[in-house]
C-alpha atoms as a PDB file:
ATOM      1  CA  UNK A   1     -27.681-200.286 -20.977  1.00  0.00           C
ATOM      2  CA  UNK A   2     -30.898-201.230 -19.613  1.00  0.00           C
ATOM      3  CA  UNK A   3     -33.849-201.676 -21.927  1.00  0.00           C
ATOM      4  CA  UNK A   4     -36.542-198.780 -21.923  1.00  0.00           C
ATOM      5  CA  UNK A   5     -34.479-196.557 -20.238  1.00  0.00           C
ATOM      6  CA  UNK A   6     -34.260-192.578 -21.753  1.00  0.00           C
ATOM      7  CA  UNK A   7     -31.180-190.997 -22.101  1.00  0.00           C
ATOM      8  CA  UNK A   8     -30.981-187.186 -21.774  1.00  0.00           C
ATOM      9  CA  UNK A   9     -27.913-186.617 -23.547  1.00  0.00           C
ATOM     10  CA  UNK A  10     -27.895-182.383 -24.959  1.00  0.00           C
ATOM     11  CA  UNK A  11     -26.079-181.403 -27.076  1.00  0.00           C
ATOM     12  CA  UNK A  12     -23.474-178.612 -25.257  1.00  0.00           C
ATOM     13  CA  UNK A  13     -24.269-175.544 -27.813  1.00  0.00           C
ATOM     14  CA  UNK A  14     -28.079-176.306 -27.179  1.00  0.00           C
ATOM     15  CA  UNK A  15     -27.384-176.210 -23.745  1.00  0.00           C
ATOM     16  CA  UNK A  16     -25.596-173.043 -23.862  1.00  0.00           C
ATOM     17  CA  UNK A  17     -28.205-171.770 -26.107  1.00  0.00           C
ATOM     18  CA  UNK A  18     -31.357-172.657 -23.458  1.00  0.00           C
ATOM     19  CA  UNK A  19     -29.312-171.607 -20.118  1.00  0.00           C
ATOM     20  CA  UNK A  20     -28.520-167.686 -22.280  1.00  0.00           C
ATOM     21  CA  UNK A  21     -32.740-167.788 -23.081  1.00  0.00           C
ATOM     22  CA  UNK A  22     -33.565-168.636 -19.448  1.00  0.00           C
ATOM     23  CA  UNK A  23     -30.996-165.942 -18.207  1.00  0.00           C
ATOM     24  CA  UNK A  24     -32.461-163.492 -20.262  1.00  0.00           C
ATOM     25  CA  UNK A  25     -36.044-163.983 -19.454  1.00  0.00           C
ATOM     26  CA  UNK A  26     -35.416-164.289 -15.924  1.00  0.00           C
ATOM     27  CA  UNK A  27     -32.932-161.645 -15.127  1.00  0.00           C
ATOM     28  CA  UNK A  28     -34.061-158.384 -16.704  1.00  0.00           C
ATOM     29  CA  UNK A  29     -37.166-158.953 -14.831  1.00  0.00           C
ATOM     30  CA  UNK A  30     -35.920-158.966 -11.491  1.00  0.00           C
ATOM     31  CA  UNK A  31     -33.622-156.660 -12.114  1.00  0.00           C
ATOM     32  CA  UNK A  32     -36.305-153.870 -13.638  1.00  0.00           C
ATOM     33  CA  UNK A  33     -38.342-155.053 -10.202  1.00  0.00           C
ATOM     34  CA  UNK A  34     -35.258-153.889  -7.996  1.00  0.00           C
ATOM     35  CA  UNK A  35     -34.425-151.116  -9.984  1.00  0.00           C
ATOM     36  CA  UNK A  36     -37.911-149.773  -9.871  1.00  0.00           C
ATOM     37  CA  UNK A  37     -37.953-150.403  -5.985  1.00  0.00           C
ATOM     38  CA  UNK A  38     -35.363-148.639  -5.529  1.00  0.00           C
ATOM     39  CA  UNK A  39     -35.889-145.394  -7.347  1.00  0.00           C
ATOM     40  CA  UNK A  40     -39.583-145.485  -5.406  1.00  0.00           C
ATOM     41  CA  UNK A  41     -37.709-145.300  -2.415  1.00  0.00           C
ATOM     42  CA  UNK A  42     -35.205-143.063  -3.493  1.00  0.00           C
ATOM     43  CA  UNK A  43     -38.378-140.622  -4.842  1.00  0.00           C
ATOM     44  CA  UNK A  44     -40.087-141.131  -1.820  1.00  0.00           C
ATOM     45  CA  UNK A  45     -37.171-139.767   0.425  1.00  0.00           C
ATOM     46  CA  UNK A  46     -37.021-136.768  -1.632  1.00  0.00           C
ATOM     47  CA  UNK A  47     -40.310-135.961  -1.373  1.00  0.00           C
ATOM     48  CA  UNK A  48     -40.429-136.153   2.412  1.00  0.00           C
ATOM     49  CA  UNK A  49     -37.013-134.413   2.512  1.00  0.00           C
ATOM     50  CA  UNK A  50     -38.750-131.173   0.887  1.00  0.00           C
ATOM     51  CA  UNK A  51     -41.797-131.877   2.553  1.00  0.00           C
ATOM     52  CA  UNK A  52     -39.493-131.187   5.860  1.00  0.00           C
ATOM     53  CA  UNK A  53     -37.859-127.605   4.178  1.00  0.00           C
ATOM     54  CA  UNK A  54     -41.058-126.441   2.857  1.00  0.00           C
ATOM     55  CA  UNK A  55     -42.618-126.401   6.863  1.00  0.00           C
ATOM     56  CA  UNK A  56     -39.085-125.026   7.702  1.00  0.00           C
ATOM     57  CA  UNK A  57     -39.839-122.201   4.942  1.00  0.00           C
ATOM     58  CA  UNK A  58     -43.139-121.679   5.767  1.00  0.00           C
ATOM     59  CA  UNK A  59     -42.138-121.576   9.714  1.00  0.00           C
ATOM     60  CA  UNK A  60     -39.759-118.804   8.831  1.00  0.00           C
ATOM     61  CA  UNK A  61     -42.017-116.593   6.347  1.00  0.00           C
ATOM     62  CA  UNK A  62     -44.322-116.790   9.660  1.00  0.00           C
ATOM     63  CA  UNK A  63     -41.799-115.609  11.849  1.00  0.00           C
ATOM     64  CA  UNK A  64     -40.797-112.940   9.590  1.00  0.00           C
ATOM     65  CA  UNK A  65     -44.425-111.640   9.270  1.00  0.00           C
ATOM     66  CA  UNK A  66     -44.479-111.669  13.310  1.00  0.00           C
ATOM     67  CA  UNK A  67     -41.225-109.802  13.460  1.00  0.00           C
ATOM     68  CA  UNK A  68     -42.750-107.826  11.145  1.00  0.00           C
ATOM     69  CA  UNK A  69     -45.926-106.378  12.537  1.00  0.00           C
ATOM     70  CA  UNK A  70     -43.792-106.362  15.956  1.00  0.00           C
ATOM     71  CA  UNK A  71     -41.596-103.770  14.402  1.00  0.00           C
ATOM     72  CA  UNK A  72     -44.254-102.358  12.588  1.00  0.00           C
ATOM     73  CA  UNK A  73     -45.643-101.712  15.945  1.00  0.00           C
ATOM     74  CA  UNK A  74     -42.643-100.420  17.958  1.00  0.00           C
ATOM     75  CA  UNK A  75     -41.585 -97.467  15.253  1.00  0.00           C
ATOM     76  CA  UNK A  76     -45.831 -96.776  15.350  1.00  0.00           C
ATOM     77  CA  UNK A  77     -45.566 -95.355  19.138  1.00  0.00           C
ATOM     78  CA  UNK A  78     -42.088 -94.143  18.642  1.00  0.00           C
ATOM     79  CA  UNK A  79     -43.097 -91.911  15.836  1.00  0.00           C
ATOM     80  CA  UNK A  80     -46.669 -91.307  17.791  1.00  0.00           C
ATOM     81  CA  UNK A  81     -44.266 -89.665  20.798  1.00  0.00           C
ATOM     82  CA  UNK A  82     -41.840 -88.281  18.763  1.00  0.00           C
ATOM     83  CA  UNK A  83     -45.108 -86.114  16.887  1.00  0.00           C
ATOM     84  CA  UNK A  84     -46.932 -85.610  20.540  1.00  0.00           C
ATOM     85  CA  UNK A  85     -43.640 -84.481  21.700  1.00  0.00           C
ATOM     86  CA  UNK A  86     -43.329 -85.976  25.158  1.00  0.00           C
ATOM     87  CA  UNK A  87     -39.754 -86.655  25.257  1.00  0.00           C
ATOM     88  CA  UNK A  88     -39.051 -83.137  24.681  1.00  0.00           C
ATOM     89  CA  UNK A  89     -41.419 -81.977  27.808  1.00  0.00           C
ATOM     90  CA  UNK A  90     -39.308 -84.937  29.782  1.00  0.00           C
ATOM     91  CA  UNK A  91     -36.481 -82.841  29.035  1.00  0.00           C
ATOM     92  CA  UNK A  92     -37.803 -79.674  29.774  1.00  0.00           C
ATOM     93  CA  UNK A  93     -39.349 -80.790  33.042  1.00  0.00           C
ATOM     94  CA  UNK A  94     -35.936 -82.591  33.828  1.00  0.00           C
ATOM     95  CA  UNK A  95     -34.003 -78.564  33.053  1.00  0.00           C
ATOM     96  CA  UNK A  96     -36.551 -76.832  35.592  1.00  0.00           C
ATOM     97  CA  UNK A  97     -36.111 -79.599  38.438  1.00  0.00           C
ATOM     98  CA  UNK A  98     -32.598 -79.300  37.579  1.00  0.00           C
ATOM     99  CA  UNK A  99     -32.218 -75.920  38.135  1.00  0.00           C
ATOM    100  CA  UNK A 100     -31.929 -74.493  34.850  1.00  0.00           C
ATOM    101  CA  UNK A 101     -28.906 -76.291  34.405  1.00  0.00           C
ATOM    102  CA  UNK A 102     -26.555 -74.356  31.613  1.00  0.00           C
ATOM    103  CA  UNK A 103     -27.544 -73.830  28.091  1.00  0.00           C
ATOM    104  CA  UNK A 104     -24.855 -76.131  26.294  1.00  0.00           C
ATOM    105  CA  UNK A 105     -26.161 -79.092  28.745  1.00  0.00           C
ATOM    106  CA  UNK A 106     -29.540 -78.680  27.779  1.00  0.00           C
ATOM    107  CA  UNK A 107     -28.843 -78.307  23.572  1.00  0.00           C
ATOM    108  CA  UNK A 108     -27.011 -81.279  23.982  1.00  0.00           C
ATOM    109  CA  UNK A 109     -29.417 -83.307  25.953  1.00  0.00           C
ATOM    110  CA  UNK A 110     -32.117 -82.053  23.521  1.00  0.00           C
ATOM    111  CA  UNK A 111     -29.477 -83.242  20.809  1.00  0.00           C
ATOM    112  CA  UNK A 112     -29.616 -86.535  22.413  1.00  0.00           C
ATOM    113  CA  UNK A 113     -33.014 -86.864  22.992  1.00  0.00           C
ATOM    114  CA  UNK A 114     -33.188 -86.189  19.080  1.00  0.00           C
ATOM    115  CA  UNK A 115     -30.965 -88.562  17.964  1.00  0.00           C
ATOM    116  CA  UNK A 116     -32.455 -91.481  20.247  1.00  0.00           C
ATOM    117  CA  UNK A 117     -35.727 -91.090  19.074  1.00  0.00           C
ATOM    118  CA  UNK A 118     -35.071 -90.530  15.042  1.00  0.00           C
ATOM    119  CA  UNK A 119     -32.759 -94.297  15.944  1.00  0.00           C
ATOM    120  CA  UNK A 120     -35.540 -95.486  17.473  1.00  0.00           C
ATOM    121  CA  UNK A 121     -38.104 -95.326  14.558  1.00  0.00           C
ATOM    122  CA  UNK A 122     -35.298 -95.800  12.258  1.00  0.00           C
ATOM    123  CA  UNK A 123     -33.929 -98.999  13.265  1.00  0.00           C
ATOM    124  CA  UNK A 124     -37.460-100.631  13.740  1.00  0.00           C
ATOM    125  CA  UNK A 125     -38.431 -99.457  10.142  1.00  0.00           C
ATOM    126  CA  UNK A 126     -35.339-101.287   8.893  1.00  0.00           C
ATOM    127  CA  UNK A 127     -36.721-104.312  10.594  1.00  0.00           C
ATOM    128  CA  UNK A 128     -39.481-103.900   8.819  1.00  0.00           C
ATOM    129  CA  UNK A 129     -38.503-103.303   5.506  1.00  0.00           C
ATOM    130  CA  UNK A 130     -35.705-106.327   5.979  1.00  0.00           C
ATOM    131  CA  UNK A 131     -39.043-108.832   7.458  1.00  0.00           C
ATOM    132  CA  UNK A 132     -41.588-107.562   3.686  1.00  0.00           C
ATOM    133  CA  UNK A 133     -38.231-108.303   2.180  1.00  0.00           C
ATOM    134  CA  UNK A 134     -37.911-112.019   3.483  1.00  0.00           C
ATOM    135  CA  UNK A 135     -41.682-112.311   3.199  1.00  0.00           C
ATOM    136  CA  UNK A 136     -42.845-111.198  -0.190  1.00  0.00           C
ATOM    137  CA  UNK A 137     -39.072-112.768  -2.315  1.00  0.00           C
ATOM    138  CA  UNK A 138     -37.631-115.634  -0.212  1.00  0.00           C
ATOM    139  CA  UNK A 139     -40.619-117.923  -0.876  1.00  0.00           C
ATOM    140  CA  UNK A 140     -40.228-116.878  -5.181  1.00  0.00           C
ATOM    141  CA  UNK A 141     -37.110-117.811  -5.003  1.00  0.00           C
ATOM    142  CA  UNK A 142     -37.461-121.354  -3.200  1.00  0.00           C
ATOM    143  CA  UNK A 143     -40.119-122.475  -5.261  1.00  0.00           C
ATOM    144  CA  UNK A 144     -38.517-121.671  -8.740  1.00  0.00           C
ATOM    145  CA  UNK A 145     -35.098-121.771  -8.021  1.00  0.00           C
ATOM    146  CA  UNK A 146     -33.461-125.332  -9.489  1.00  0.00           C
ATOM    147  CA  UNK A 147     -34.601-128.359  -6.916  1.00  0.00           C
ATOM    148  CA  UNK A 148     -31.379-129.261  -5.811  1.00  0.00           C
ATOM    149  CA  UNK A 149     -31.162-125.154  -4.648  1.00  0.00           C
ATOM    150  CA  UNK A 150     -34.480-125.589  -2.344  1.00  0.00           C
ATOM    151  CA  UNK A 151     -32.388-126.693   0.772  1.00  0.00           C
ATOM    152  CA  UNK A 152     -29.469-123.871   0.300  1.00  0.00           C
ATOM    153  CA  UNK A 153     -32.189-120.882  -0.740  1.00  0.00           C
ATOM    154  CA  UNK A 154     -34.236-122.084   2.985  1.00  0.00           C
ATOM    155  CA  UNK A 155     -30.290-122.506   5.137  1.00  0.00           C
ATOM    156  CA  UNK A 156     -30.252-118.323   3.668  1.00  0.00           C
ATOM    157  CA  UNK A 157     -33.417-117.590   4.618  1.00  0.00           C
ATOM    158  CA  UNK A 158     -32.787-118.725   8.275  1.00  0.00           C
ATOM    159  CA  UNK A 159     -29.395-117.356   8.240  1.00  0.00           C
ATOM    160  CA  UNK A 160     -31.139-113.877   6.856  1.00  0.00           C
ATOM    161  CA  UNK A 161     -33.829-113.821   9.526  1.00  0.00           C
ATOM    162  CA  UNK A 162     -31.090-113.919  12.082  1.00  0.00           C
ATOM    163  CA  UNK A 163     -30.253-110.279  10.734  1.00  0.00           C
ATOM    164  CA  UNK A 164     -33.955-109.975  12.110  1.00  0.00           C
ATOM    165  CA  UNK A 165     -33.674-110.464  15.376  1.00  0.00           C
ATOM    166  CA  UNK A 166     -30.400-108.613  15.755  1.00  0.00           C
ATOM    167  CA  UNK A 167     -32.292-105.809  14.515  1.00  0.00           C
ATOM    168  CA  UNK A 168     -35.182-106.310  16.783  1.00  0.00           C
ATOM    169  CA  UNK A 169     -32.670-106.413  19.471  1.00  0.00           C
ATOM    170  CA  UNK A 170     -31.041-103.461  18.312  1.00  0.00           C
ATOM    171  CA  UNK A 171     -34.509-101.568  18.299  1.00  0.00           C
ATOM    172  CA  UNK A 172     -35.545-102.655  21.788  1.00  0.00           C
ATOM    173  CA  UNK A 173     -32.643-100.957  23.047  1.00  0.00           C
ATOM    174  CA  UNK A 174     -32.862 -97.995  20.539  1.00  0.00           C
ATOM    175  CA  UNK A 175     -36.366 -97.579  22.692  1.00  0.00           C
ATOM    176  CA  UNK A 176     -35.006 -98.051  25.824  1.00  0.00           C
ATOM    177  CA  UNK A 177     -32.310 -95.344  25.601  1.00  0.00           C
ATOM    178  CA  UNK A 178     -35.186 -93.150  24.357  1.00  0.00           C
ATOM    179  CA  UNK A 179     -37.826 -93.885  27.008  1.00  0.00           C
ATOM    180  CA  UNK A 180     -34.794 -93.903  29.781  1.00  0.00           C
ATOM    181  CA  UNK A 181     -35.163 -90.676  31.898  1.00  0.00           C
ATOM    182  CA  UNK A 182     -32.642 -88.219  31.146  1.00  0.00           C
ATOM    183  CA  UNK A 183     -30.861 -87.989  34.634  1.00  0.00           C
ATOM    184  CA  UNK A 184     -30.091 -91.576  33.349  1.00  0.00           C
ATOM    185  CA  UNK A 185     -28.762 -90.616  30.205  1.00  0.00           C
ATOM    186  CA  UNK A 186     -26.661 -87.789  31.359  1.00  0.00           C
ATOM    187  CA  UNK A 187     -24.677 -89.769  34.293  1.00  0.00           C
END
């Protein structure tokens, strides 16, 4: 043993005993550091996630309120000519050019006529009633449904307004066999 030399000779349960303290103090730390970290990140996500569905709900409401004031619009001048009466002078002009033609033709063509034009206000009014629908109760029922709900109430909402434009397509050609002359719809 050489003179003035230190040993560092511990003791093994004071070892133990310093390494557990050091563990301790260091670990929990870095751990609460990650852990925070991550549920930032994780938080952040979310938030951007809903940020995405609440433009996709918002897109939709506005679509809705188009399709909306479009249908609005269409059963507007269907009722307007249904009140002025045109189609039914279309008709009658379309009996004298005819020749008369016989009576059951002309009931029945008047019938038609009828039923057309009551479809053709009807189905647009649907429309219409199905768009205030989607307008005025989808957006309630995003906002204060559960969270986890959000994403499944807005996947509805588009699936709904698909209803929409089958409708709208429905009344376009609800119009079109209305405004279609009646040598058209006859043959």
């Amino acid at each position: 043993e050489v003179k003035g030399s230190h040993s560092l000779e511990f003791e093994p349960r004071v070892v133990v005993a310093w390494s557990l303290l050091a563990w301790r103090l260091l670990t929990p730390a870095s751990d609460t550091m990650l852990l925070a970290l991550k549920d930032n990140t994780e938080a952040s996500y979310v938030v951007r996630l809903m940020a995405i569905r609440q433009q996709e709900l918002d897109l939709t409401v506005r679509q809705a309120n188009c399709c909306g004031t479009l249908f609005a619009l269409l059963a507007g001048i269907m009722a307007d000519s249904m009140w002025t009466g045109y189609y039914m002078y279309e008709i009658g002009d379309y009996r004298q050019s005819s020749g008369g033609g016989a009576h059951g033709e002309g009931a029945s063509l008047e019938l038609l006529a009828a039923l057309c034009m009551y479809l053709a206000i009807f189905v647009p009014l649907l429309g219409l009633w199905h768009c205030m629908l989607l307008t005025l109760l989808a957006p309630r029922r995003a906002l204060h449904g559960p969270q986890r709900a959000f994403g499944s109430t807005v996947d509805a909402l588009r699936h709904e307004f698909l209803h929409v434009l089958e409708l709208l397509a429905a009344s376009i050609g609800c119009i079109f066999s209305t405004v279609s002359p009646p040598s058209a719809r006859t043959t």
